[in-house]
Protein backbone atom coordinates (compact mmCIF):
# COMPACT_ATOMS: atom_id res chain seq x y z
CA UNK A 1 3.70 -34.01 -20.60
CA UNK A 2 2.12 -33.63 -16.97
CA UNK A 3 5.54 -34.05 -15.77
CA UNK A 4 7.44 -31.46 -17.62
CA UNK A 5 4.52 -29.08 -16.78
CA UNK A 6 5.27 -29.74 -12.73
CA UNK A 7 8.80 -29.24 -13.25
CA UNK A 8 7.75 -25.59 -14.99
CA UNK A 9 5.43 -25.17 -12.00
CA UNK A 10 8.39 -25.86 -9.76
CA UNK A 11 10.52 -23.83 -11.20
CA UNK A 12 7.96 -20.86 -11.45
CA UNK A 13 7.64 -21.05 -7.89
CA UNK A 14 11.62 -21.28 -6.95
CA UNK A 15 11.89 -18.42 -9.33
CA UNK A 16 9.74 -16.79 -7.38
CA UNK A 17 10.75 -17.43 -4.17
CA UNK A 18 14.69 -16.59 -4.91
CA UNK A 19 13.02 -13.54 -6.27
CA UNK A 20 11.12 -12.00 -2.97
CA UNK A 21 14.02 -13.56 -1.09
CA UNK A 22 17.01 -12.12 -3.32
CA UNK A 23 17.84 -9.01 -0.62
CA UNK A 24 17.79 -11.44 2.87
CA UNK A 25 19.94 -14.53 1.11
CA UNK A 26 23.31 -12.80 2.01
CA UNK A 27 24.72 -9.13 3.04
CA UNK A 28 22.70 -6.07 3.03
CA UNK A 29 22.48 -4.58 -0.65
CA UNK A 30 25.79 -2.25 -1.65
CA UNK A 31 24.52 1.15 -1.72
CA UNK A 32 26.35 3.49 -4.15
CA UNK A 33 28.26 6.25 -2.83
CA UNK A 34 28.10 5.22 0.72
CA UNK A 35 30.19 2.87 2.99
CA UNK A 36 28.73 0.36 5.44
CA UNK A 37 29.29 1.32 9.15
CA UNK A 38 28.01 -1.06 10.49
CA UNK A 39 26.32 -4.73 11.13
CA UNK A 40 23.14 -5.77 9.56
CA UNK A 41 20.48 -5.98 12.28
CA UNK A 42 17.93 -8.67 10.95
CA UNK A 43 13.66 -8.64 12.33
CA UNK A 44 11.10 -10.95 12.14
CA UNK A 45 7.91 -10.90 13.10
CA UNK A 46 8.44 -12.16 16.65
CA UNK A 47 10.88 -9.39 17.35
CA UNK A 48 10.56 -6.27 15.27
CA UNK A 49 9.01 -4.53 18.53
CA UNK A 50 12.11 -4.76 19.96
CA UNK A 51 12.96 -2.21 17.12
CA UNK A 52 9.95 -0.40 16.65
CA UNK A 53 7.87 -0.90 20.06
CA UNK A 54 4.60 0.41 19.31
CA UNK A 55 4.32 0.57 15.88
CA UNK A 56 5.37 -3.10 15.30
CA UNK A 57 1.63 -4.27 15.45
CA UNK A 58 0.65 -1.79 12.20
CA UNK A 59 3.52 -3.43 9.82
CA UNK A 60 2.42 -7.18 11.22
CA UNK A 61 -1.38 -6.29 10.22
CA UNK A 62 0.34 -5.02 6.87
CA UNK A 63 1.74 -8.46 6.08
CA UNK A 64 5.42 -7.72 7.46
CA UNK A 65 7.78 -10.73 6.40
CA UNK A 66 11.06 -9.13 8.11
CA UNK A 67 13.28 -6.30 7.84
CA UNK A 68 16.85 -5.11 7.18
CA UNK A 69 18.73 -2.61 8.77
CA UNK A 70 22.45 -1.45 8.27
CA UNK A 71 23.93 2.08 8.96
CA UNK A 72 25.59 3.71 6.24
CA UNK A 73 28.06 6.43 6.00
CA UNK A 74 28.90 8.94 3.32
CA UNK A 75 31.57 12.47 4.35
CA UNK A 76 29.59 13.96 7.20
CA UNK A 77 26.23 11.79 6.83
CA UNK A 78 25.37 8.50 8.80
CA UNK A 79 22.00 6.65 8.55
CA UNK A 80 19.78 3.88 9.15
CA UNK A 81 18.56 2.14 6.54
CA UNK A 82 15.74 -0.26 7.32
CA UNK A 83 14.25 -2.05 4.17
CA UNK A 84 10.87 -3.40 5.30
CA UNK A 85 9.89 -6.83 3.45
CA UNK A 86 6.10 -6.80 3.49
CA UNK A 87 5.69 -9.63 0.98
CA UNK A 88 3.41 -8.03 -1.81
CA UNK A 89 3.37 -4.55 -3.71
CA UNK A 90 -0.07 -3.54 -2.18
CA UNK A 91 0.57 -4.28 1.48
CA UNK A 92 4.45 -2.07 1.01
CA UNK A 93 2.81 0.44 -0.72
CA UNK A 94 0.03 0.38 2.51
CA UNK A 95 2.32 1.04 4.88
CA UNK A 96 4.33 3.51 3.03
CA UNK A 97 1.30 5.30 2.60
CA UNK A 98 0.19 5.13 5.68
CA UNK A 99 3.60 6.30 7.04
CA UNK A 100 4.09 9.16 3.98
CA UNK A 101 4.26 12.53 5.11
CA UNK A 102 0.88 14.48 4.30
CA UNK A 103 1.77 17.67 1.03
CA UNK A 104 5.07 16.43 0.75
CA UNK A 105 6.38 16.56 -3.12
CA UNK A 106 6.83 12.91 -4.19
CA UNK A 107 10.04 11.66 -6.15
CA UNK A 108 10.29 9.46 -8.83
CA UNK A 109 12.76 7.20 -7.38
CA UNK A 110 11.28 3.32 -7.32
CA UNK A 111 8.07 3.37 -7.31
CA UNK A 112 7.65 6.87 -5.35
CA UNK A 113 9.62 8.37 -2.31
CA UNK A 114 9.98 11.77 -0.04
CA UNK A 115 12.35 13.14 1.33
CA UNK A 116 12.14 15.03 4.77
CA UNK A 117 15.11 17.33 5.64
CA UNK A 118 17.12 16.99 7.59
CA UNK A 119 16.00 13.90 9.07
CA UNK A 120 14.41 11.43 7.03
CA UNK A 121 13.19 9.76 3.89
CA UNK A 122 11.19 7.07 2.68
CA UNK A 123 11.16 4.92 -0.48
CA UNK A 124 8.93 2.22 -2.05
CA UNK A 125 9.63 -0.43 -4.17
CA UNK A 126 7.85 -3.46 -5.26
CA UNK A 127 7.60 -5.42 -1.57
CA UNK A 128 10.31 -2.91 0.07
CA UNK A 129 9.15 -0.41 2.10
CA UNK A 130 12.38 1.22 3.23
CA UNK A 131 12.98 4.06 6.01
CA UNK A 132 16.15 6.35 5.72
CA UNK A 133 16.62 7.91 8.86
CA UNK A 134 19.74 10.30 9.86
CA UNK A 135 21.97 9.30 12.67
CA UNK A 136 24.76 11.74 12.11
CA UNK A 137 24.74 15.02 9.65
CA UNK A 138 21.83 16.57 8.24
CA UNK A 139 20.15 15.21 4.71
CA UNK A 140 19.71 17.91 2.42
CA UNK A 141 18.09 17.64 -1.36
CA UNK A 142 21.57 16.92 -2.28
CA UNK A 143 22.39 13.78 -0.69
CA UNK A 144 18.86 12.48 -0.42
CA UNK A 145 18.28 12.51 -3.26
CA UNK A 146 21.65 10.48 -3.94
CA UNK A 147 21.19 8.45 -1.33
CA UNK A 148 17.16 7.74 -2.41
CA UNK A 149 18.83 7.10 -6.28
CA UNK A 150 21.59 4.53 -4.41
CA UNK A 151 18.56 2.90 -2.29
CA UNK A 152 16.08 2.13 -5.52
CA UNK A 153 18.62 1.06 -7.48
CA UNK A 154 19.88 -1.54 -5.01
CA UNK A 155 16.61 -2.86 -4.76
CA UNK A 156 15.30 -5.92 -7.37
CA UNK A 157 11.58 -5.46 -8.43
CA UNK A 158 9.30 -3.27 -9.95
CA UNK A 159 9.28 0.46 -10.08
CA UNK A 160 5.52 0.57 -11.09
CA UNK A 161 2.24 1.07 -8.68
CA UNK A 162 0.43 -1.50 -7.78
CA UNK A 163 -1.81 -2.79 -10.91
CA UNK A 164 -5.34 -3.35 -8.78
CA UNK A 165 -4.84 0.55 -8.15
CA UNK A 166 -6.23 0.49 -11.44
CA UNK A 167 -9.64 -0.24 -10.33
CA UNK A 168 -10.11 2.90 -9.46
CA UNK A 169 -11.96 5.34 -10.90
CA UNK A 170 -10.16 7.45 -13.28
CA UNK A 171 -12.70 10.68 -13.42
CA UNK A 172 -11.96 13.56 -11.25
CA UNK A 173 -9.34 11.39 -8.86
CA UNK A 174 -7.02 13.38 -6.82
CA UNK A 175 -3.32 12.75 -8.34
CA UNK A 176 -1.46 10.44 -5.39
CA UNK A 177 -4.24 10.17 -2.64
CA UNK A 178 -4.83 6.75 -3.32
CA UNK A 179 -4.13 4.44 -0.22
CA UNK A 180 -4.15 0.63 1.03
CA UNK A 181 -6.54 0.02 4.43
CA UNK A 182 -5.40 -3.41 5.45
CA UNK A 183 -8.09 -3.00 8.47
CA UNK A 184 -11.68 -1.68 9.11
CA UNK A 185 -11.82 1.12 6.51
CA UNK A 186 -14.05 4.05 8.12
CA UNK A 187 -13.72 2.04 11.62
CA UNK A 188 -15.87 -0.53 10.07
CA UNK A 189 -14.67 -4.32 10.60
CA UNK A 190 -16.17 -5.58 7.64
CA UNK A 191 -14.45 -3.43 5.79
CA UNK A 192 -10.69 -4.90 5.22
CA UNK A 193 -8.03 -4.52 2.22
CA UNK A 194 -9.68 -1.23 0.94
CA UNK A 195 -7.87 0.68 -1.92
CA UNK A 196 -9.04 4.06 -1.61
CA UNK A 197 -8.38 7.08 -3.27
CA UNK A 198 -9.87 11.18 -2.85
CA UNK A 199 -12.39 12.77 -5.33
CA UNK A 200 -13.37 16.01 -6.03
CA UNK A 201 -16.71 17.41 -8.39
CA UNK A 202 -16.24 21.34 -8.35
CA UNK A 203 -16.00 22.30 -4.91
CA UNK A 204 -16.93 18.86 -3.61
CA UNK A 205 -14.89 16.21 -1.92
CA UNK A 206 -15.28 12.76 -1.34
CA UNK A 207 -13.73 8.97 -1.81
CA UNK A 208 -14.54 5.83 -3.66
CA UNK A 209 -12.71 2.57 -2.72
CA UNK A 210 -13.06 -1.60 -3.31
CA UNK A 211 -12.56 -3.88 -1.11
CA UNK A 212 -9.68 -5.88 -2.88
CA UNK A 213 -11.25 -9.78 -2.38
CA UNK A 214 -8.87 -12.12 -3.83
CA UNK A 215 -11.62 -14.00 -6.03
CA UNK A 216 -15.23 -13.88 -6.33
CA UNK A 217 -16.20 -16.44 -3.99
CA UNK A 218 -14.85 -14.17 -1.38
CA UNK A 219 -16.58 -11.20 -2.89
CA UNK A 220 -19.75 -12.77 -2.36
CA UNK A 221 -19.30 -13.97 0.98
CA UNK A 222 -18.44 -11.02 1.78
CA UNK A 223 -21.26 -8.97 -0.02
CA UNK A 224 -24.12 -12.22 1.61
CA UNK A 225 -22.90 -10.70 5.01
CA UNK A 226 -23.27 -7.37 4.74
CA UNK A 227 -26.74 -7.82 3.40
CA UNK A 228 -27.97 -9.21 6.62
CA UNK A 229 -26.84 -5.99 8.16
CA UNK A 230 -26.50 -2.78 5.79
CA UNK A 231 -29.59 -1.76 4.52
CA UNK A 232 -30.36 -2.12 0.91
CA UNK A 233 -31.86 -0.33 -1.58
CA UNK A 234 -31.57 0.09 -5.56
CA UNK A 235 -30.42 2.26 -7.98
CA UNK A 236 -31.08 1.49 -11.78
CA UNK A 237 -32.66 -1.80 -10.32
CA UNK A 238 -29.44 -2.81 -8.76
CA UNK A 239 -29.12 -3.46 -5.51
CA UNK A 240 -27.24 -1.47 -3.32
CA UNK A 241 -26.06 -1.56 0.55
CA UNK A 242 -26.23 1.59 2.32
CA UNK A 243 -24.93 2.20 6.64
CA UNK A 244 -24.58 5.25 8.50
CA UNK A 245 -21.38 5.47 10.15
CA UNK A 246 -21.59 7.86 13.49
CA UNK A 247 -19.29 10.95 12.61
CA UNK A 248 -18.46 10.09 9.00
CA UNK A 249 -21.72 10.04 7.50
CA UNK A 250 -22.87 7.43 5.03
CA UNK A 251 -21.31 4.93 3.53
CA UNK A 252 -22.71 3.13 0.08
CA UNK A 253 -21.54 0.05 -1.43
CA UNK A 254 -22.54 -2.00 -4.90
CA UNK A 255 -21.18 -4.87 -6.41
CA UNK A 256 -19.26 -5.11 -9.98
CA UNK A 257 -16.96 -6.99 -11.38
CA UNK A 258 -16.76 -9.51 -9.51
CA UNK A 259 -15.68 -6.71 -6.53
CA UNK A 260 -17.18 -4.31 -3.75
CA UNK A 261 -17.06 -1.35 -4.36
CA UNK A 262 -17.94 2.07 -2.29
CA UNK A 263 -18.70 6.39 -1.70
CA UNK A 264 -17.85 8.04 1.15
CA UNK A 265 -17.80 11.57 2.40
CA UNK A 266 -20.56 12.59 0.32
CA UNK A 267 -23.12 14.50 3.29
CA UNK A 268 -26.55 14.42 1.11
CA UNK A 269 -28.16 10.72 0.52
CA UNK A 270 -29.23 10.95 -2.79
CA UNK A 271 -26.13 12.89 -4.23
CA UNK A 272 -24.01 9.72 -2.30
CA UNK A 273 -26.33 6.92 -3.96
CA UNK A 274 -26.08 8.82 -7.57
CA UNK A 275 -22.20 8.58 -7.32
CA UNK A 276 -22.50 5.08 -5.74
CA UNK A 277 -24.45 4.39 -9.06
CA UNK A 278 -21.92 5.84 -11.16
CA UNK A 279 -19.59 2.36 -9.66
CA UNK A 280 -21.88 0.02 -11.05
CA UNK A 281 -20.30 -0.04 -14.84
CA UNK A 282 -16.99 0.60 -13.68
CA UNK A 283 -13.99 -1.34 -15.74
CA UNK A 284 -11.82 -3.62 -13.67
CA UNK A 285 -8.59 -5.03 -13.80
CA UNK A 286 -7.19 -8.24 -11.78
């Protein structure tokens, strides 16, 4: 019996690993409606700055595995297309985020994409963080939009958000400002893998987040550090960790759930704990 349960195992995990693998075992992904013009130009870690000098460092801290990149050609259109393996939903969607133009309609094409005439457009699926950009011709909602359908549908994975987005509170959230912080959220370097989203209460704006710890262990590591140096106080006798942050105000944090969570952006102490408190029953998902 244990054996046939290793062999399950093992096949779980080959399963898996054909799975995140499936786009890099061969040619680049046919993309409908447009030729190849091109060779496929392959990155790793060691030498995507020789691609994207400068901003190589931000996909690396974002969990970057490699990336893809082919031209493509369709009547008077060429582009780039450079599909960005980042080895989990959270840390694509992250760096898409990151990278997303700001009041930009999002399409529902994968999990979510924008397009930017007449130069560009991005698209996010599963691990793929992929970045259309125009060589030749101009990209209008016409083609784009073809070209964004072609993209997604090339793709394997899932065209659904990441599920610990879910941990966020549902009340009063503003509809697609949640984000991914791989690093020092707020400038603060305990403060890593922080799903964030924006709030509003009437005319009032401000953000929860959670750390995303990958058990509870972590999470109170984690939360026996920043006791030795946030200050604490409590709110409906549970404890809570509270630091001023020089030109961002306050910042509080509780614990539930087995995860950190935290206010920001709120300017008046007592209005920050009393939504800080309003954390402490929040449900949770994995």
């Amino acid at each position: 019996m244990k054996g046939v349960q290793m062999k399950k195992t093992g096949l779980i995990f080959l399963f898996l690993f054909v799975y995140t693998s499936f786009l890099f075992a061969g040619d680049f992904p046919k993309i409908k409606g447009f030729k190849q013009a091109g060779e496929v130009r392959t990155y790793s870690a060691d030498n995507l700055w020789e691609y994207i000098d400068g901003g190589a460092d931000m996909f690396i801290d974002y969990g970057f595995r490699n990336l893809r990149s082919c031209d493509f050609s369709s009547g008077e259109i060429t582009v780039a297309i450079d599909v960005y393996n980042m080895v989990t939903p959270l840390n694509a969607f992250g760096i898409y985020t990151s990278e997303r133009p700001p009041e930009v309609e999002k399409l529902k094409y994968g999990v979510e994409a924008v397009l930017s005439p007449p130069y560009q457009a991005l698209l996010l699926k599963d691990v793929y963080y992929v970045k259309i950009d125009v060589l030749e011709g101009d990209l209008n909602e016409k083609n784009g939009v073809q070209l964004l359908q072609a993209v997604a549908a090339a793709l394997p994975g899932s065209d659904t958000y990441p599920v610990v987005l879910g941990n966020l509170p549902a009340t009063g959230k503003i509809a697609g400002s949640e984000r991914f912080v791989k690093k020092a959220y707020l400038g603060l370097a305990e403060l890593n893998n922080c799903v964030i989203a924006d709030y509003a209460a009437g005319k009032e704006k401000f953000r929860y987040f959670f750390v995303n710890t990958t058990s509870g262990e972590e999470t109170e590591k984690l939360w026996s550090h920043l006791v030795k140096k946030w200050q604490m106080k409590k709110i409906a006798g549970r404890p809570l960790l509270l630091k001023k942050v020089p030109y961002l105000g306050s910042v509080a944090l509780v614990k539930n759930g087995g995860k950190i969570f935290g206010v920001s952006g709120v300017e008046k102490e007592d209005e920050l704990l009393k939504k800080a408190g309003n954390l402490i029953d929040t449900k949770t998902v994995k």
